[in-house]
Protein backbone atom coordinates (compact mmCIF):
# COMPACT_ATOMS: atom_id res chain seq x y z
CA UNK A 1 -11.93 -2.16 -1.63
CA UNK A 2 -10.29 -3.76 -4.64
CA UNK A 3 -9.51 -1.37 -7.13
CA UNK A 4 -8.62 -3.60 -9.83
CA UNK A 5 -12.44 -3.72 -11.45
CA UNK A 6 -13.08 -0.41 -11.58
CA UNK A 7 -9.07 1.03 -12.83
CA UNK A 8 -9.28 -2.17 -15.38
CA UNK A 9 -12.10 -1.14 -16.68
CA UNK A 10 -11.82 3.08 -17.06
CA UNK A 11 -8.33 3.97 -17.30
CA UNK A 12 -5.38 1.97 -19.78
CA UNK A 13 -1.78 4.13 -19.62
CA UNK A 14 1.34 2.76 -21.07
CA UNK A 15 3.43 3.55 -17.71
CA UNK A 16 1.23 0.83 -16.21
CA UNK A 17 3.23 -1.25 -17.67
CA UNK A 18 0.46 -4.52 -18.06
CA UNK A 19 0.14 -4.16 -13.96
CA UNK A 20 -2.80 -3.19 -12.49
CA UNK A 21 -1.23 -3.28 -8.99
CA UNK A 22 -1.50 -0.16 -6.74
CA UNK A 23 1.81 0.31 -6.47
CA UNK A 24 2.04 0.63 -10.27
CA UNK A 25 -1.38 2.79 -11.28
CA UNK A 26 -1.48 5.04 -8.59
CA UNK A 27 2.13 6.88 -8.95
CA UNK A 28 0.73 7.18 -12.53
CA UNK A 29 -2.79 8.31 -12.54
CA UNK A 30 -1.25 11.02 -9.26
CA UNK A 31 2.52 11.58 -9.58
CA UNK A 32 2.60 12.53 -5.52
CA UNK A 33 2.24 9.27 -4.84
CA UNK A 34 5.30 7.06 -3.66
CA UNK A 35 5.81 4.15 -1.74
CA UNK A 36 9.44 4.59 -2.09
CA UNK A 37 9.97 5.98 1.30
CA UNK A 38 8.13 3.96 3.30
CA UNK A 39 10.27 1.76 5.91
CA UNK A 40 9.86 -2.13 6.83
CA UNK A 41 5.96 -2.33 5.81
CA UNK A 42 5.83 -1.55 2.38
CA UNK A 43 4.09 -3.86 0.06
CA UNK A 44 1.15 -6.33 1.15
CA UNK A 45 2.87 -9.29 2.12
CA UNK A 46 5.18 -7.00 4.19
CA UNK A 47 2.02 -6.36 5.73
CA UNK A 48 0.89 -9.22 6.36
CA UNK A 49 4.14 -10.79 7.81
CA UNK A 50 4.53 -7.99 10.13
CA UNK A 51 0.73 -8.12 11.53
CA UNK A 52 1.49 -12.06 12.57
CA UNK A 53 4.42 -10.69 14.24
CA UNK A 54 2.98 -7.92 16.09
CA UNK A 55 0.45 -10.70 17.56
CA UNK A 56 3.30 -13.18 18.15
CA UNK A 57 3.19 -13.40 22.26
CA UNK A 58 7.31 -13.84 21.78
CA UNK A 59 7.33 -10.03 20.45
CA UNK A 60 8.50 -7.37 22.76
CA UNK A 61 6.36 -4.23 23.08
CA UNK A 62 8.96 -1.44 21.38
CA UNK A 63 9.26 -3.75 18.35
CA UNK A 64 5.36 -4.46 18.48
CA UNK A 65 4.88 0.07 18.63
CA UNK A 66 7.58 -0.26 15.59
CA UNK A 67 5.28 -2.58 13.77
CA UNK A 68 2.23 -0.78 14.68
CA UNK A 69 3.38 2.18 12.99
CA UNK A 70 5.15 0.62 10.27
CA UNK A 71 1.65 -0.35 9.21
CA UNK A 72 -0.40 2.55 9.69
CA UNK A 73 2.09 4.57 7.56
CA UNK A 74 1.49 1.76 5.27
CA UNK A 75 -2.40 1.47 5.44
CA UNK A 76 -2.69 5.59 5.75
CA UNK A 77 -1.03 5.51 1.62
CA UNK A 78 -3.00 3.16 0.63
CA UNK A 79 -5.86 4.33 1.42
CA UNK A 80 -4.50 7.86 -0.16
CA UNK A 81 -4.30 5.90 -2.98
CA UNK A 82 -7.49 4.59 -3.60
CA UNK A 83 -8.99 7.76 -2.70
CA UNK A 84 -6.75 9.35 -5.55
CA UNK A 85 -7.34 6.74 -8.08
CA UNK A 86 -10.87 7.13 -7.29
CA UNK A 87 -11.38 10.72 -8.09
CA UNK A 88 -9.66 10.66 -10.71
């Protein structure tokens, strides 16, 4: 789900800072929210650069468990995210 439409168009706050980026509304609109301590996988094209990996044939299976998790720690926030933004 994007969540640019719907923030854009219900909620303006200064600490936004012009962004409408995830990272940036949803520490604001639910102060528990951090991506600060997340490790390796921690903004989208981090993401995406460590999914081609993990499907790279030339990627040994610890590192490809290291990814794995990487990105469901990743994927688990934002989706804790949304949901927060969301009910707000």
């Amino acid at each position: 789900m994007d969540m640019l439409p719907p923030v854009r168009e219900n909620v303006i706050h200064p600490k936004f800072h012009g962004s409408w980026s995830i990272k940036d509304v949803a520490p604001v609109l639910s102060p528990s929210v951090s991506y600060d301590d997340l490790e390796g996988v921690s903004v989208g094209s981090d993401a995406s650069a460590a999914f081609v990996e993990a499907i790279s044939p030339n990627v040994d299976e610890t590192r490809k468990d290291e990814i794995r998790e990487e990105l469901l720690r990743y994927c688990k926030l934002d989706t804790e995210c949304m949901y927060e933004i969301v009910s707000f």
